[in-house]
Protein backbone atom coordinates (compact mmCIF):
# COMPACT_ATOMS: atom_id res chain seq x y z
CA UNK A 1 -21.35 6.93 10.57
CA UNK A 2 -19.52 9.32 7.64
CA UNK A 3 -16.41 11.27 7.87
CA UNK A 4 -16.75 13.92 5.47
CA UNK A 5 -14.41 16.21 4.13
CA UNK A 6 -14.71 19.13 1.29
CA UNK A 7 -12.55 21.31 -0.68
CA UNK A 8 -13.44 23.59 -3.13
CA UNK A 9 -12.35 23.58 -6.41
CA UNK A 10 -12.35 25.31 -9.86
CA UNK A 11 -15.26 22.68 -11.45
CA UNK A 12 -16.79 22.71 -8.02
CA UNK A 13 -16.83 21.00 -3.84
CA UNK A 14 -14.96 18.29 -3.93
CA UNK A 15 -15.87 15.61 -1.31
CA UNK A 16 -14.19 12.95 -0.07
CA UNK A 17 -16.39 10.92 2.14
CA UNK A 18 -15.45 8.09 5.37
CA UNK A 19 -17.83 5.23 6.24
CA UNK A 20 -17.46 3.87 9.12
CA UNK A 21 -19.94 0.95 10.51
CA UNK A 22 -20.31 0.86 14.25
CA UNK A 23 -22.33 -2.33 13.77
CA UNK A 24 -18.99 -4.12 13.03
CA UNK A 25 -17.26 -4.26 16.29
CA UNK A 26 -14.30 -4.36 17.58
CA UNK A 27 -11.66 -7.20 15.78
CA UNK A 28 -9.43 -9.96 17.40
CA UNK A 29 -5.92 -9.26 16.34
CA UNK A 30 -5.58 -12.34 14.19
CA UNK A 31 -8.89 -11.17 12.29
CA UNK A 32 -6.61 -8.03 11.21
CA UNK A 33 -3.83 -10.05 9.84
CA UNK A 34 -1.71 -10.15 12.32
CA UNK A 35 0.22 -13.68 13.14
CA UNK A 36 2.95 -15.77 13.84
CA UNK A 37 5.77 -13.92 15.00
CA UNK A 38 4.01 -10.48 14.84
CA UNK A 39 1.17 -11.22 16.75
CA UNK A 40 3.52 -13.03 19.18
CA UNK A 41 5.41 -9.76 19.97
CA UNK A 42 2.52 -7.50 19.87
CA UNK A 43 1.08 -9.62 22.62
CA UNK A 44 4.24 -9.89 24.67
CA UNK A 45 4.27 -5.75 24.17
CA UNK A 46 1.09 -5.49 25.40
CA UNK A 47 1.40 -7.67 28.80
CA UNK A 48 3.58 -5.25 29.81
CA UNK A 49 3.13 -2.85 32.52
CA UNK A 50 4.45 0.65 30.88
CA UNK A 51 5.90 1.51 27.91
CA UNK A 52 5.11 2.57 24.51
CA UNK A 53 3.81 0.90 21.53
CA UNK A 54 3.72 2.78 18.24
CA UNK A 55 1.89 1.61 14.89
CA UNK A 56 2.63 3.60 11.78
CA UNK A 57 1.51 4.13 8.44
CA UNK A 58 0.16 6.67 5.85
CA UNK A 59 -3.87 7.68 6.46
CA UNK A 60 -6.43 4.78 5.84
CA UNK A 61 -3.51 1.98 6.11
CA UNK A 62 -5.80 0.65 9.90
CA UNK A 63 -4.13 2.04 12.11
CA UNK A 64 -6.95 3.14 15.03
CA UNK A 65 -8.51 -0.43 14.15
CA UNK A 66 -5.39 -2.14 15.89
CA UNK A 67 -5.73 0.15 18.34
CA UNK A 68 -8.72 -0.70 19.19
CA UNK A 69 -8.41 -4.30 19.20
CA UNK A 70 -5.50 -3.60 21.75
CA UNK A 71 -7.67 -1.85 23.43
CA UNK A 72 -10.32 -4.19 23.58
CA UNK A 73 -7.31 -6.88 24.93
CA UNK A 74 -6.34 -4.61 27.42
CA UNK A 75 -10.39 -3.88 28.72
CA UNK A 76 -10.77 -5.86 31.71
CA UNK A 77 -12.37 -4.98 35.49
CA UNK A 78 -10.48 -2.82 37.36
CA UNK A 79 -7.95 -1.37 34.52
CA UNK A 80 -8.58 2.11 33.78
CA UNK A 81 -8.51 3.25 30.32
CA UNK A 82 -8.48 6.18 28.99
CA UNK A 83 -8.10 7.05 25.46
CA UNK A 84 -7.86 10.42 23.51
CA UNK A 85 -8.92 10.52 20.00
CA UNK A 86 -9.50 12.53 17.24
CA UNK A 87 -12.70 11.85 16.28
CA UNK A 88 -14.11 8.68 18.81
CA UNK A 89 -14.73 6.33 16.14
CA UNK A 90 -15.90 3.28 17.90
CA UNK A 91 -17.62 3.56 21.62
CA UNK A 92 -16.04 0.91 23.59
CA UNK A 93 -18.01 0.55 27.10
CA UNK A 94 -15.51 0.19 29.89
CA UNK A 95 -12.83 2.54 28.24
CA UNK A 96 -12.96 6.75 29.18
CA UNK A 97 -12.71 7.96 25.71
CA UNK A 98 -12.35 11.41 25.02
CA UNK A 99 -12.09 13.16 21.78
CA UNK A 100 -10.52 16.37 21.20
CA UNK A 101 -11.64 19.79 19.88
CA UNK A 102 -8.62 21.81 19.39
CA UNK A 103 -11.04 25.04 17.96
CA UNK A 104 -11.01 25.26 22.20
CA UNK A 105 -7.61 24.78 23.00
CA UNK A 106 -8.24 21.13 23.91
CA UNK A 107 -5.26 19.56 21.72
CA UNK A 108 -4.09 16.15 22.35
CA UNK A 109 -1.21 17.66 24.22
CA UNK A 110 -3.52 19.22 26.52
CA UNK A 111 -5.86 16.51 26.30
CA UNK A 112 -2.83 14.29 27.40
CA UNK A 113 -1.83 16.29 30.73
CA UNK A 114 -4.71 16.04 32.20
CA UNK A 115 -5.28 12.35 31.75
CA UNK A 116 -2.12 12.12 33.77
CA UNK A 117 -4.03 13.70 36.62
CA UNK A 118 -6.73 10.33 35.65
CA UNK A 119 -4.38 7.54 37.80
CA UNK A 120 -4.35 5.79 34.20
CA UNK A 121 -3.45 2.33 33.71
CA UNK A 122 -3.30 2.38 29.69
CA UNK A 123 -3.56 5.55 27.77
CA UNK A 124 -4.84 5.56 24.07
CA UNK A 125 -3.82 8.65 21.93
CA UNK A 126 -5.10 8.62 18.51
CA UNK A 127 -2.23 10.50 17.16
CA UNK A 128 1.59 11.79 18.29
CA UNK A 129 1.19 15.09 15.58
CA UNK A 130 3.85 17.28 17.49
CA UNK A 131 7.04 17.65 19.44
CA UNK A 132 5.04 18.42 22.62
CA UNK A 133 2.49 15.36 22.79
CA UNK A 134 5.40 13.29 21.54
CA UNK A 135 7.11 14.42 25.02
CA UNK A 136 4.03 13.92 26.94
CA UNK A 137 3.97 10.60 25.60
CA UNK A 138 7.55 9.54 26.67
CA UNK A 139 6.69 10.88 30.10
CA UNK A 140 3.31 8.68 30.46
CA UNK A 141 5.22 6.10 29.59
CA UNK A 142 8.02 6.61 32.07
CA UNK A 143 6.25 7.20 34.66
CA UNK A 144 4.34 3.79 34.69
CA UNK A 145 1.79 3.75 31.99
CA UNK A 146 0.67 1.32 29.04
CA UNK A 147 0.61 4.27 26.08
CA UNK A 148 -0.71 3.11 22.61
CA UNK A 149 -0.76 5.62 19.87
CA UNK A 150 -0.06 6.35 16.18
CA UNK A 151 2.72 8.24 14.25
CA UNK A 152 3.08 8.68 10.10
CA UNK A 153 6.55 7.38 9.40
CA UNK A 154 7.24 4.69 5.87
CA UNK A 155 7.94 1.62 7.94
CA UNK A 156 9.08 0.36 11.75
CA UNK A 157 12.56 1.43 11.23
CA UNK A 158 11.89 5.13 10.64
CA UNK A 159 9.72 5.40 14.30
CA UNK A 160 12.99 5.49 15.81
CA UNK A 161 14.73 8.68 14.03
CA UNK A 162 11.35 10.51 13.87
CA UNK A 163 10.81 10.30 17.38
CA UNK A 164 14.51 11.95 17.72
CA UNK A 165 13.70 14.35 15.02
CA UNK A 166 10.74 15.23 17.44
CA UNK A 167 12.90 15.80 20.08
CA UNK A 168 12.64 12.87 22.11
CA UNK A 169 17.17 12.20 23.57
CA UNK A 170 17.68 9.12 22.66
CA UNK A 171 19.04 7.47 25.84
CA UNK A 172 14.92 8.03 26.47
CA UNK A 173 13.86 5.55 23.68
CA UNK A 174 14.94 2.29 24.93
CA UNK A 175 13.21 2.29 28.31
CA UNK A 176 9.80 3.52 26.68
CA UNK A 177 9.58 2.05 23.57
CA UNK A 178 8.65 -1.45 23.45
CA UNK A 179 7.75 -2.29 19.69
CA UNK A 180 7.09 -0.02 16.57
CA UNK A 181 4.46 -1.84 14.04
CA UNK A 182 3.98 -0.45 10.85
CA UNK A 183 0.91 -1.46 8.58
CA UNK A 184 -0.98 -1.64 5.13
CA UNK A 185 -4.15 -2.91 4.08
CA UNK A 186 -4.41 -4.82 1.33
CA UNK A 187 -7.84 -6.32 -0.57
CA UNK A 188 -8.86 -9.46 0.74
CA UNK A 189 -8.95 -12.35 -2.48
CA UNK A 190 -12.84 -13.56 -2.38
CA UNK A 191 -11.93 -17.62 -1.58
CA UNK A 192 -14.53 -18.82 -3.73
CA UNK A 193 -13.81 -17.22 -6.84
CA UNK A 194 -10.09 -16.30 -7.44
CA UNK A 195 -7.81 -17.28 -9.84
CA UNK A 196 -4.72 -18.45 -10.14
CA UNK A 197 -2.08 -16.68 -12.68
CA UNK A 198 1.55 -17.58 -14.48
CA UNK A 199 4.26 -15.97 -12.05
CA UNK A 200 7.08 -14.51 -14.41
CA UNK A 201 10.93 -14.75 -13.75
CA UNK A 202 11.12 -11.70 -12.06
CA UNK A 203 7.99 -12.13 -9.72
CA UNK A 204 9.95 -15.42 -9.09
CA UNK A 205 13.20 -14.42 -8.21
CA UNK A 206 11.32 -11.63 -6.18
CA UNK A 207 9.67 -14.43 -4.01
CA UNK A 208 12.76 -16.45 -3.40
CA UNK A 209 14.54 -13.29 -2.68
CA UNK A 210 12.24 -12.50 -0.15
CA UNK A 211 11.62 -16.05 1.29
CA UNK A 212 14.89 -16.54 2.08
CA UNK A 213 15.39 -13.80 4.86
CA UNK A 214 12.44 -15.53 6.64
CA UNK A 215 12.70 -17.84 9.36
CA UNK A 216 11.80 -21.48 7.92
CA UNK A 217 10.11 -22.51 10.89
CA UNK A 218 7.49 -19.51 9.87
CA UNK A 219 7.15 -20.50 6.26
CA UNK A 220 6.84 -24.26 7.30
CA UNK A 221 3.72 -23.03 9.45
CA UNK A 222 2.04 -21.85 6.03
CA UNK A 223 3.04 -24.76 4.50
CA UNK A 224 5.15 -22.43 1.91
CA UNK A 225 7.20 -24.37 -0.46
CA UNK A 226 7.46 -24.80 -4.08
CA UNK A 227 6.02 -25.06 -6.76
CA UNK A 228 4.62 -21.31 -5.76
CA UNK A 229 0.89 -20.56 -6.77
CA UNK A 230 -0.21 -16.85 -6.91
CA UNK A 231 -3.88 -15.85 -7.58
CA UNK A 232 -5.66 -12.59 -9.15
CA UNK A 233 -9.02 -11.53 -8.43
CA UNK A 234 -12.00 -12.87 -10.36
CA UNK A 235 -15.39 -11.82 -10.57
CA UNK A 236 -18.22 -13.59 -9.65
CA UNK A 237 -21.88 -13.66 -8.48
CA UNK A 238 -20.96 -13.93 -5.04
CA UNK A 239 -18.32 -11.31 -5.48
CA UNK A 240 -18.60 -8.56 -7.85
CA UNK A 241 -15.01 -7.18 -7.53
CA UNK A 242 -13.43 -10.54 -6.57
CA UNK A 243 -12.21 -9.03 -3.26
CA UNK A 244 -13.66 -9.43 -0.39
CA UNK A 245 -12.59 -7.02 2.92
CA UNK A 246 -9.02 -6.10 3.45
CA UNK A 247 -6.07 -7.52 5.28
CA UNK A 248 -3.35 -6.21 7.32
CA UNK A 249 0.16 -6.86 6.16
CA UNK A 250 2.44 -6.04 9.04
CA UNK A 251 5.96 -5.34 10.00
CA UNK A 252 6.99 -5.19 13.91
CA UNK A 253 10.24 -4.02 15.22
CA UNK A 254 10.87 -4.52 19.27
CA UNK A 255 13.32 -3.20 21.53
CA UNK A 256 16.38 -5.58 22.08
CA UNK A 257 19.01 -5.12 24.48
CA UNK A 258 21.31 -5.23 20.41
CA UNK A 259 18.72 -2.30 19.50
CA UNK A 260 19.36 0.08 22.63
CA UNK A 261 23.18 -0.33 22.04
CA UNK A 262 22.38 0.93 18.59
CA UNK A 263 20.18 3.49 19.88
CA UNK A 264 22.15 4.95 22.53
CA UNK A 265 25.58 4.97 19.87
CA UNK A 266 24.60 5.88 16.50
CA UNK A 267 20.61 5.17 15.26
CA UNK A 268 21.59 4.93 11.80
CA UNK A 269 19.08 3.22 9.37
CA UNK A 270 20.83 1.06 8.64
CA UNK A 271 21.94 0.12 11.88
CA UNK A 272 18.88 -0.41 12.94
CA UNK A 273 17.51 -2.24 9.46
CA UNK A 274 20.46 -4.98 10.41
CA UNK A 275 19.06 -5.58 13.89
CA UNK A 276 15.54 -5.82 12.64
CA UNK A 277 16.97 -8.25 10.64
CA UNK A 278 19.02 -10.47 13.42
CA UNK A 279 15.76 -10.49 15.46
CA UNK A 280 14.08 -11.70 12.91
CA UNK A 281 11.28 -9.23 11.72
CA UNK A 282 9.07 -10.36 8.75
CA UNK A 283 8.77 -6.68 6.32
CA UNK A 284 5.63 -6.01 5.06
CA UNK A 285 6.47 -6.86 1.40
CA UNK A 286 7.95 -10.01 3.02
CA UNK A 287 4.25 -10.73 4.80
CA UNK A 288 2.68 -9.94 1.79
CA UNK A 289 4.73 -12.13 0.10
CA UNK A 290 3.57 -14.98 2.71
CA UNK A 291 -0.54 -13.99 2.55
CA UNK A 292 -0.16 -14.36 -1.06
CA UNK A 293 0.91 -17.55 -1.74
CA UNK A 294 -1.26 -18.66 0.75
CA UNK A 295 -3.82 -17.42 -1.22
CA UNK A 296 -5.39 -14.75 0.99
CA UNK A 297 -4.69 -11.30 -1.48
CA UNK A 298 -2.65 -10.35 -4.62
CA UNK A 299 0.91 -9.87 -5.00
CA UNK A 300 0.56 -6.96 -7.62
CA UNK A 301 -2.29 -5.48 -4.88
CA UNK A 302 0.84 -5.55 -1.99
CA UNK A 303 3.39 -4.21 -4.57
CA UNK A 304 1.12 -1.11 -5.22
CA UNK A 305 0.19 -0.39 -1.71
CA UNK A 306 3.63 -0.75 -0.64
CA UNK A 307 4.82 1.61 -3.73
CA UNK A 308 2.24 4.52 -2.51
């Protein structure tokens, strides 16, 4: 399947074109990138019975494929689904997926109200774009359902003041929102053929920098110690770019009792940055960091998806 979009310009259409392959399925979490304590949370997020679970990033960072695999956790007999999307990118039998076309008024905010006429157990919406879905949301999840959905903020912290900013009081955030997860993908290092390079000062002090605001019982779980080894791509036969797929790097910050005290006082970044912090939440650069001196993609590769 394509998603295709053009734009005219002076030397001609430009096109700028989507594959997607319905052939590959639907991922376990782990598959995505996802583990240790992030996939620990996500789960414990997910078990519950209503609330609201956010992931963010910029376009293309995989953010409906984790929503699908959550999805695909949550399918079971007797649970009913529904999901709104914009377009249905996967058909996942089981689930009640509807896609919106706002050319006839069918916008996910309208889309939304009347899957709360649906007696939804879980509700899927591809994208919180406005101050009204974002209110819809909040409601669905008040009022006893599982919402998933996406919003474009930088990292986990900033879901919290651009959820305010959309006009969500804040004495409304801790009961809904159970964890914000923010995402990039990175290229996957093809196992067979990379190579391993000199890490400079600087990349060196960057590691231990980073290292050291991780739990140890995490890094000991990765078998992460020194001497560090870092690896580039390198092509081969096998693989003619030296990557091979791409890989999640992750960042998930949950509502604490700590957190709603913050929230409910003042939600100041940095505030909030310090709590992430106490509870214990890897950063992205930080589980970058991890995946590669494990081996699994290049440092330089999370540096420049992390600078974009």
């Amino acid at each position: 399947d394509f998603r295709v979009s053009t734009f005219p310009t002076y030397a001609g259409e430009k096109v700028v074109m989507r594959i997607l392959d319905p052939t590959v399925g639907l991922r376990e979490l782990s598959d995505l990138g996802l583990e240790g304590r992030n996939l620990e949370v996500l789960k414990r997020g997910i078990e519950k019975p209503h609330g609201m679970i956010l992931i963010t990033g910029p376009t293309g960072s995989g953010k409906t494929t984790t929503l699908y695999s959550l999805l695909h956790i949550l399918n079971q007999e007797g649970v009913n689904i529904v999901s709104l999307e914009d377009p249905i990118e996967y058909y996942i039998e089981g689930v009640n997926q509807s896609q919106v076309r706002p050319e006839i008024g069918y916008t996910f905010a309208t889309g939304l109200r009347h899957i709360l006429r649906q007696d939804p157990d879980k509700i899927m919406v591809g994208e919180i774009r406005d101050n009204e879905t974002a209110a819809l949301a909040v409601h669905a999840a008040l009022t006893g359902h599982l919402v998933l959905s996406t919003l474009h903020t930088n990292n986990a912290i900033g879901v919290i003041p651009r959820l305010i900013d959309m006009g969500i009081d804040r004495y409304l955030l801790p009961p809904t929102l159970i964890a914000a997860v923010a995402q990039r993908l990175v290229q996957r290092l093809c196992q067979n053929s990379k190579r391993e390079i000199k890490i400079s000062p600087e990349t060196r002090e960057l590691i231990k920098n980073e290292l050291s605001g991780i739990d140890p019982e995490e890094l000991k779980k990765y078998n992460i110690k020194e001497p560090y080894a870092l690896f580039e791509p390198k092509v081969s036969k096998e693989c003619p770019k030296g990557t091979k797929g791409r890989l999640g790097v992750f960042e998930i910050l949950e509502m604490t009792p700590q957190l709603e005290n913050i929230i409910l006082k003042e939600p100041s970044e940095a505030a909030i940055r310090e709590e992430a912090k106490r509870q214990g939440m890897t950063t992205m650069l930080q589980d970058g960091i991890v995946k590669a001196l494990r081996g699994l993609v290049g440092l330089e590769e999370v540096k420049k998806e992390l600078e974009e």
